[in-house]
N, C-alpha and C. Protein backbone atom coordinates (compact mmCIF):
# COMPACT_ATOMS: atom_id res chain seq x y z
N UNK A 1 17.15 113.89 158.31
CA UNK A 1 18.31 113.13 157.92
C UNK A 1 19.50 114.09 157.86
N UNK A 2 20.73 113.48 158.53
CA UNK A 2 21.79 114.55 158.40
C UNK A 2 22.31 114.70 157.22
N UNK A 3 23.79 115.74 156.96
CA UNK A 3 24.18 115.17 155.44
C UNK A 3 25.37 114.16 155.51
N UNK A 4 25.39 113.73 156.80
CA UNK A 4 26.32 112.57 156.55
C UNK A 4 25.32 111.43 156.56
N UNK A 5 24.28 111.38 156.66
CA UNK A 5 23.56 110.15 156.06
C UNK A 5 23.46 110.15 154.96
N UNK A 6 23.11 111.00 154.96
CA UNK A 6 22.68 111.66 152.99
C UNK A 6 24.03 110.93 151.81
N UNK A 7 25.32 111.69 152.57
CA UNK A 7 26.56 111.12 152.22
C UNK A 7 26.84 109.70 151.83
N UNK A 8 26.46 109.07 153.09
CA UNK A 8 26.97 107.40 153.21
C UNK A 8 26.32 107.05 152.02
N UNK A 9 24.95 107.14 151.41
CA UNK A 9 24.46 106.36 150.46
C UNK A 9 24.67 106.84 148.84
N UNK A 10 25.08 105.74 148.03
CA UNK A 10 25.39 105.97 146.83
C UNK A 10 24.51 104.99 145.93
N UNK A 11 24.24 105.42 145.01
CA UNK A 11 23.56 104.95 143.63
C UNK A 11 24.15 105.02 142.40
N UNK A 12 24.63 103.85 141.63
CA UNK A 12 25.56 104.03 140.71
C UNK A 12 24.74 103.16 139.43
N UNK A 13 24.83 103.27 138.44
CA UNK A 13 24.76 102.66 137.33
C UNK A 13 25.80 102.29 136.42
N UNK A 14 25.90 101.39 136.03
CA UNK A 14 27.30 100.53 135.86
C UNK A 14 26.34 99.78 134.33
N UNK A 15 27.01 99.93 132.97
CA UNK A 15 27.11 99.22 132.06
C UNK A 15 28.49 98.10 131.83
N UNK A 16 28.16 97.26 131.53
CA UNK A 16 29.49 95.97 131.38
C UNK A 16 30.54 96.33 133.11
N UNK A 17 29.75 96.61 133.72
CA UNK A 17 30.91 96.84 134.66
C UNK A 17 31.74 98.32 135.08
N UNK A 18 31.59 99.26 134.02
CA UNK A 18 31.75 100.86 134.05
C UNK A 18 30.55 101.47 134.67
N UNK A 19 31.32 102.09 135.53
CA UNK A 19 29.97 103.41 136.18
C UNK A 19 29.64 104.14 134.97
N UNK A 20 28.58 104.17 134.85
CA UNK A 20 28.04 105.41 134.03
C UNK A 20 28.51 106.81 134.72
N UNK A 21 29.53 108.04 133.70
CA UNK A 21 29.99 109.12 134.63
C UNK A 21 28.59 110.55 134.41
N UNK A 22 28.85 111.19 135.81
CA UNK A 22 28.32 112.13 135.43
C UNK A 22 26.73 111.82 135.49
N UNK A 23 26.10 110.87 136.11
CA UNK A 23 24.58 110.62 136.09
C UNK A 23 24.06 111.29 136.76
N UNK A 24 23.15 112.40 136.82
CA UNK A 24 22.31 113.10 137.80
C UNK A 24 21.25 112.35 138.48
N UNK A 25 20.35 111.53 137.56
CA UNK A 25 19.25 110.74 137.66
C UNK A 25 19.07 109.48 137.12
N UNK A 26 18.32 108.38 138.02
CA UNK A 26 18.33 107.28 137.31
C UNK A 26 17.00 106.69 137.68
N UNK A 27 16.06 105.88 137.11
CA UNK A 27 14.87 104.80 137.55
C UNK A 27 14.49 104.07 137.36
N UNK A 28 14.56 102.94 138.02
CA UNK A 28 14.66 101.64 137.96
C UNK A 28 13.45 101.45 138.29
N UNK A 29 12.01 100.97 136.81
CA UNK A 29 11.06 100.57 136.71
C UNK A 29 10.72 98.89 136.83
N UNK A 30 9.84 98.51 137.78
CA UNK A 30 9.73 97.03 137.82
C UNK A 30 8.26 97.03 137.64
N UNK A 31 7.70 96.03 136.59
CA UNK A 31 5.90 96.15 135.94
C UNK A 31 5.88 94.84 135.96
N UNK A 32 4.53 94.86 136.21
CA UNK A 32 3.80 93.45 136.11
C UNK A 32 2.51 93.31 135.01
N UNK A 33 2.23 92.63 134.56
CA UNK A 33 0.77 92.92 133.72
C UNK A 33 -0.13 91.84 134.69
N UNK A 34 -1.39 92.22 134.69
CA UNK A 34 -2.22 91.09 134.80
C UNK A 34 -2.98 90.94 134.49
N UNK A 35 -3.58 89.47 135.05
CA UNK A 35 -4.47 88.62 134.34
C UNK A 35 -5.52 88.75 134.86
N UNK A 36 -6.98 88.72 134.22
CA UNK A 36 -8.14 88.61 134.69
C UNK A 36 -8.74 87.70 134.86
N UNK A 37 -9.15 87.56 136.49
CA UNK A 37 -9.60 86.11 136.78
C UNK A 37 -10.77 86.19 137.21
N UNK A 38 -11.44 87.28 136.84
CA UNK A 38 -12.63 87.67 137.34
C UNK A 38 -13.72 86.87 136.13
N UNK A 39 -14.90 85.84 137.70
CA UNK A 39 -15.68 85.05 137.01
C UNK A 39 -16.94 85.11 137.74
N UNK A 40 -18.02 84.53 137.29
CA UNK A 40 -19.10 84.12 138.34
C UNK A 40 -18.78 84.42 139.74
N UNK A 41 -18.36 83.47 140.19
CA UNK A 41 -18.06 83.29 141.77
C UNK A 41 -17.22 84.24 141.93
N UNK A 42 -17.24 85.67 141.47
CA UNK A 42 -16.66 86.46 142.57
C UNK A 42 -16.94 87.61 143.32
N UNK A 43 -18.43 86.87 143.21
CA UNK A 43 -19.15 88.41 143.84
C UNK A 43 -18.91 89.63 143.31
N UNK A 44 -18.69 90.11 142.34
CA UNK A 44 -18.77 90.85 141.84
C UNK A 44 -17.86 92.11 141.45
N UNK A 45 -16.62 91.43 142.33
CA UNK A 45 -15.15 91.71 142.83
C UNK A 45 -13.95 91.12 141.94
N UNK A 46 -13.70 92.01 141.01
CA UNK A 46 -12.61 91.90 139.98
C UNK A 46 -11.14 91.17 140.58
N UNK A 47 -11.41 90.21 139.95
CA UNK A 47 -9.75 89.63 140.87
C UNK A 47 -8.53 89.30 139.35
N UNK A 48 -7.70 89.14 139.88
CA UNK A 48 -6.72 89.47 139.05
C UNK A 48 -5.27 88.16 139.87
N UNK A 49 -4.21 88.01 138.72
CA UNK A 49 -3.44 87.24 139.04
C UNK A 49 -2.07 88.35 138.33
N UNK A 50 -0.79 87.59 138.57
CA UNK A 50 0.15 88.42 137.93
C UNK A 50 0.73 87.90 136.77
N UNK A 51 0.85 88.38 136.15
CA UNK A 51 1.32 88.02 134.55
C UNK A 51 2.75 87.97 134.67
N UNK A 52 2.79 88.80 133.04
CA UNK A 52 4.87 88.96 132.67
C UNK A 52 4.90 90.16 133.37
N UNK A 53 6.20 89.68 134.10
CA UNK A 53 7.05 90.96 134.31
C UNK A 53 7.93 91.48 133.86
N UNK A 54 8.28 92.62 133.86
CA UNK A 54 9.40 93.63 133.41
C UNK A 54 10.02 94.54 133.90
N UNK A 55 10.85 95.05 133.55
CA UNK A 55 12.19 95.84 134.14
C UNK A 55 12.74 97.14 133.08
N UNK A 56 12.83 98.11 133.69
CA UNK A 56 13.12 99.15 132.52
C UNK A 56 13.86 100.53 133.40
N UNK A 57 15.10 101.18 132.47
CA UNK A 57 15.79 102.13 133.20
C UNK A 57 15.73 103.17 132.20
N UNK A 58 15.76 104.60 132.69
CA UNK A 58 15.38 105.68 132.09
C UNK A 58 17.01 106.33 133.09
N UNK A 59 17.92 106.87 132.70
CA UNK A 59 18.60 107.55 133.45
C UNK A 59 19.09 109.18 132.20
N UNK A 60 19.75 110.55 133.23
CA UNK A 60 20.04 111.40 132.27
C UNK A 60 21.29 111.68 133.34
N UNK A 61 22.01 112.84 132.74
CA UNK A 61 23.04 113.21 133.26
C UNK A 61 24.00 114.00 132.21
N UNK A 62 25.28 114.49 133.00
CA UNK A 62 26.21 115.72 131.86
C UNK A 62 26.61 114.42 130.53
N UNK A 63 26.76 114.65 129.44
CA UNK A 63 27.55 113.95 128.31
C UNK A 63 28.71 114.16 128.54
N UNK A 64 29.58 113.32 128.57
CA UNK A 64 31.48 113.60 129.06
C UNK A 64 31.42 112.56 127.75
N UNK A 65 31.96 112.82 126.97
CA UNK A 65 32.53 112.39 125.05
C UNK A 65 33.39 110.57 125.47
N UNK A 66 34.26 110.85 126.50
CA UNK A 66 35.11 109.82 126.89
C UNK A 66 34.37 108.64 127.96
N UNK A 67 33.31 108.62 128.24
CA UNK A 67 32.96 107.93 128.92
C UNK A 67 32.44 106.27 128.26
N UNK A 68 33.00 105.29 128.93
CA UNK A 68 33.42 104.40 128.28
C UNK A 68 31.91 103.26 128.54
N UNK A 69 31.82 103.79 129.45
CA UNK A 69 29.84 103.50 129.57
C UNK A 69 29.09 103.73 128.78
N UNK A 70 28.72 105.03 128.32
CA UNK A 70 28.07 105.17 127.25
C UNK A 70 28.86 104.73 126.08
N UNK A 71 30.27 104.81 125.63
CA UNK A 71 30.59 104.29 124.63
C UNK A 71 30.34 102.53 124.64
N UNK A 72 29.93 101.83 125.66
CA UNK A 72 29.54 100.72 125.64
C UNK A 72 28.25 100.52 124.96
N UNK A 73 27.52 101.37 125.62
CA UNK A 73 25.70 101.14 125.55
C UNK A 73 25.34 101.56 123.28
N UNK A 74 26.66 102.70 122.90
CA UNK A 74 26.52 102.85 121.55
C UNK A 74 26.97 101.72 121.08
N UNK A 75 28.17 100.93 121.30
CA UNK A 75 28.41 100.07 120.38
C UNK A 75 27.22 98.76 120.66
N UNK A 76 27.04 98.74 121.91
CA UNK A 76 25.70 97.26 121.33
C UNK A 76 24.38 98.25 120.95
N UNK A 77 24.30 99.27 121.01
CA UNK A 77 22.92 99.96 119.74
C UNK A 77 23.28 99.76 118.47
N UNK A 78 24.24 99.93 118.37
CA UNK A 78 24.64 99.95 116.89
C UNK A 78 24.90 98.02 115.91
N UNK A 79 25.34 97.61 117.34
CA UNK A 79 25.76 96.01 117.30
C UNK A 79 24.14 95.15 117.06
N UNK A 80 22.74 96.07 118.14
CA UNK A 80 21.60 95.26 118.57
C UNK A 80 22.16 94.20 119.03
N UNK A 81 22.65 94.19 120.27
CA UNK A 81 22.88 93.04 121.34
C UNK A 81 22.68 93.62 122.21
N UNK A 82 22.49 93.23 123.31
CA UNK A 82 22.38 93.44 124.77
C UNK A 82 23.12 93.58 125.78
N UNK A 83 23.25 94.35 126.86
CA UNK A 83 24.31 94.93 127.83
C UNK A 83 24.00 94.63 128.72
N UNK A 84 25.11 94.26 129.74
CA UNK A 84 24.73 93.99 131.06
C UNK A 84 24.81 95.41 131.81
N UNK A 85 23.88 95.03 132.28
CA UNK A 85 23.23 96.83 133.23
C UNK A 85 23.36 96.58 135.11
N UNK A 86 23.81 97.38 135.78
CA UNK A 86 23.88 96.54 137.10
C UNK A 86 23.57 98.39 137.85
N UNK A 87 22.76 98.27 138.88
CA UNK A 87 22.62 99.02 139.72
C UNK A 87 22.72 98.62 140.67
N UNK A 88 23.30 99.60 141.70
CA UNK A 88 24.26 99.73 143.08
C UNK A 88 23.59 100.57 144.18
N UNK A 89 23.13 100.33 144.91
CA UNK A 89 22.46 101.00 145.93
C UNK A 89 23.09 100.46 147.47
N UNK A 90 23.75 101.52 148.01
CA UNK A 90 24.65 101.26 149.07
C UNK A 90 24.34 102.73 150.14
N UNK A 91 24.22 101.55 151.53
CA UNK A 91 23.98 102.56 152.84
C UNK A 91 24.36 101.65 153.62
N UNK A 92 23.48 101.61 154.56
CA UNK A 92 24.19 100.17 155.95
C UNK A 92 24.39 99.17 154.90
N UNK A 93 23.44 98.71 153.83
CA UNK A 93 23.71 97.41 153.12
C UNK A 93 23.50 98.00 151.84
N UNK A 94 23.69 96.47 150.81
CA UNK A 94 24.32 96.92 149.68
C UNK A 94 23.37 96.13 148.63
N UNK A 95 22.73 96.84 147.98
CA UNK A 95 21.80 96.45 147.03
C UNK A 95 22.23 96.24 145.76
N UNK A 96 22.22 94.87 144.63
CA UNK A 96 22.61 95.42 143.48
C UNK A 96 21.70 94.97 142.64
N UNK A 97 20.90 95.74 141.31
CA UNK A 97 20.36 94.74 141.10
C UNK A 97 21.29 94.11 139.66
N UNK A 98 20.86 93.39 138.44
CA UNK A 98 21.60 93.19 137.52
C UNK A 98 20.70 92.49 136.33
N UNK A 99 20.68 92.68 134.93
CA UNK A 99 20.32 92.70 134.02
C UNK A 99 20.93 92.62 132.35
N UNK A 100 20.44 92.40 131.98
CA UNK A 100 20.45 92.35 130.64
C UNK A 100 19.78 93.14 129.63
N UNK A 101 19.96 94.69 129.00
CA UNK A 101 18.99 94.94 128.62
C UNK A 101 19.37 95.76 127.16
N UNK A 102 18.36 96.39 126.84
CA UNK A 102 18.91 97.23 125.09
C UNK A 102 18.70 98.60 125.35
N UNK A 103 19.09 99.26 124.70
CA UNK A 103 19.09 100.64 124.69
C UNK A 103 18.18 101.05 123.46
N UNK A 104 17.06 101.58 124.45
CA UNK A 104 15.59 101.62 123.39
C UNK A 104 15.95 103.79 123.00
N UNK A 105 16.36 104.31 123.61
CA UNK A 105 16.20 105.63 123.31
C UNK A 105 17.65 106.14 124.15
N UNK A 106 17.97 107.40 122.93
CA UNK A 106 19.08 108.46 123.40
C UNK A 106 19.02 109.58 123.15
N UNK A 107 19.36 110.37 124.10
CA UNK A 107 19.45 111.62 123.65
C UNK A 107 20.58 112.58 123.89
N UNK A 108 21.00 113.29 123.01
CA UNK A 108 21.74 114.36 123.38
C UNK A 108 21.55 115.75 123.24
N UNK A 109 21.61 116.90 124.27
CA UNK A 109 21.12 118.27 124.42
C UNK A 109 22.28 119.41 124.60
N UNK A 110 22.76 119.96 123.82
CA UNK A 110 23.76 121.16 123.23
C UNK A 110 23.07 122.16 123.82
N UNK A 111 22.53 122.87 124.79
CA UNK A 111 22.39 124.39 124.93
C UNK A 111 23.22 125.43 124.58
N UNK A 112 23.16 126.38 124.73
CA UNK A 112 23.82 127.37 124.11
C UNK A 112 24.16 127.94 125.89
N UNK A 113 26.19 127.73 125.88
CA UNK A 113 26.39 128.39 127.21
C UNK A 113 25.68 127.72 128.29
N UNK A 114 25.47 126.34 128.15
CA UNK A 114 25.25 125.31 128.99
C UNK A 114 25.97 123.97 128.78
N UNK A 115 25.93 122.59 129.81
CA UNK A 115 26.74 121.72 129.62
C UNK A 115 25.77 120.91 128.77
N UNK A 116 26.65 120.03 128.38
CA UNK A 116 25.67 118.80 127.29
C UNK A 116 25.32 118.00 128.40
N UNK A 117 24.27 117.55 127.51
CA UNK A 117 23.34 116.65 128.72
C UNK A 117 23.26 115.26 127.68
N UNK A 118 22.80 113.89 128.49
CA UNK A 118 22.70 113.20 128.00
C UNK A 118 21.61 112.04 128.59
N UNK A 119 19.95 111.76 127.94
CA UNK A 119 19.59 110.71 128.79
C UNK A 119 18.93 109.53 127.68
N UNK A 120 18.80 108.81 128.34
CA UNK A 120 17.99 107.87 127.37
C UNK A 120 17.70 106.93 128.11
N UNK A 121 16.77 105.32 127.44
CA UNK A 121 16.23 104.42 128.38
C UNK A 121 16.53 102.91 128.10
N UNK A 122 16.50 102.45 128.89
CA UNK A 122 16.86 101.09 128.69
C UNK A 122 15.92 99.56 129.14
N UNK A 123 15.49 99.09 128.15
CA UNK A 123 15.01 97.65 128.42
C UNK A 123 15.17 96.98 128.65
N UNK A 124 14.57 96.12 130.02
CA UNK A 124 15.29 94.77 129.95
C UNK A 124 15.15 93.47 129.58
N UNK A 125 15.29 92.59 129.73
CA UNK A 125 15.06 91.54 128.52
C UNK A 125 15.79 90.30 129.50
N UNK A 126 14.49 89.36 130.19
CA UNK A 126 14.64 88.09 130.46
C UNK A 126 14.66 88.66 132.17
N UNK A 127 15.02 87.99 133.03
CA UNK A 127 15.33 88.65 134.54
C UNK A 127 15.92 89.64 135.32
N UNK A 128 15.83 90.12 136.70
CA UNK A 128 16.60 91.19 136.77
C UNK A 128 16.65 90.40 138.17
N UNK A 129 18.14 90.42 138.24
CA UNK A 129 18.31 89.49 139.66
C UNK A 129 18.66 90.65 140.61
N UNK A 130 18.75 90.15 141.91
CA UNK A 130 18.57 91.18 143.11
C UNK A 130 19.36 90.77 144.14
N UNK A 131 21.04 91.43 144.43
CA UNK A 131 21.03 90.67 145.41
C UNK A 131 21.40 91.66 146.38
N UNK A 132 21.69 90.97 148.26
CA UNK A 132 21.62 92.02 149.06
C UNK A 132 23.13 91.77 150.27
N UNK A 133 23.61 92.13 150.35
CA UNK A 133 24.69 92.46 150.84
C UNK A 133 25.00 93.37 152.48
């Protein structure tokens, strides 16, 4: 891959509509649980159906104090309400997905003669729609 392919594609994380600044990393977990349907008649071959699903984001990156993203994601921690979360995945086409979710964990990391870091994770709660562009 060249680095102008590399280039063209971007991945953004966006709370209420603000890019999250400064994100190094982000992952967008999609789980299923399932069900066991394994009976008599199945030869002896564990079968299974799909249950609840779920959706969950873990992202880290530099802490910038002014960023109005994370100052979003603190005030509904502090509020316990829920944020709209939207990820952006763009190359020939344009992926987004979008959500509703809480901010289950944060962290912040002070090194000594290093930059602050900042990651934590996020739940989602009810659907995560998908659309494609």
């Amino acid at each position: 891959m060249t680095s102008s392919a590399l280039a063209a594609k971007a991945m953004i994380l966006s709370i209420e509509g603000d890019p999250m600044a400064e994100t190094r990393n982000f992952t967008l977990h999609l789980t299923a649980d399932t069900i066991d349907t394994t009976s008599r008649d199945s030869d002896w071959k564990r079968e299974s159906l799909q249950g609840f699903q779920g959706w969950s984001i873990d992202f880290d990156g530099l802490f910038i104090s002014g960023d109005p993203a994370k100052k979003c994601l603190m005030a509904h921690w502090e509020d316990r309400t829920f944020a709209t979360v939207s990820i952006i995945l763009t190359d020939a086409n344009s992926v987004t997905y979008t959500g509703e979710a809480i901010l289950t964990d944060f962290s912040l990391d002070g090194a000594y003669e290093d930059a602050e870091t900042a990651s934590g994770s996020l739940q989602g709660t009810g659907a995560l729609s998908i659309s494609v562009s």
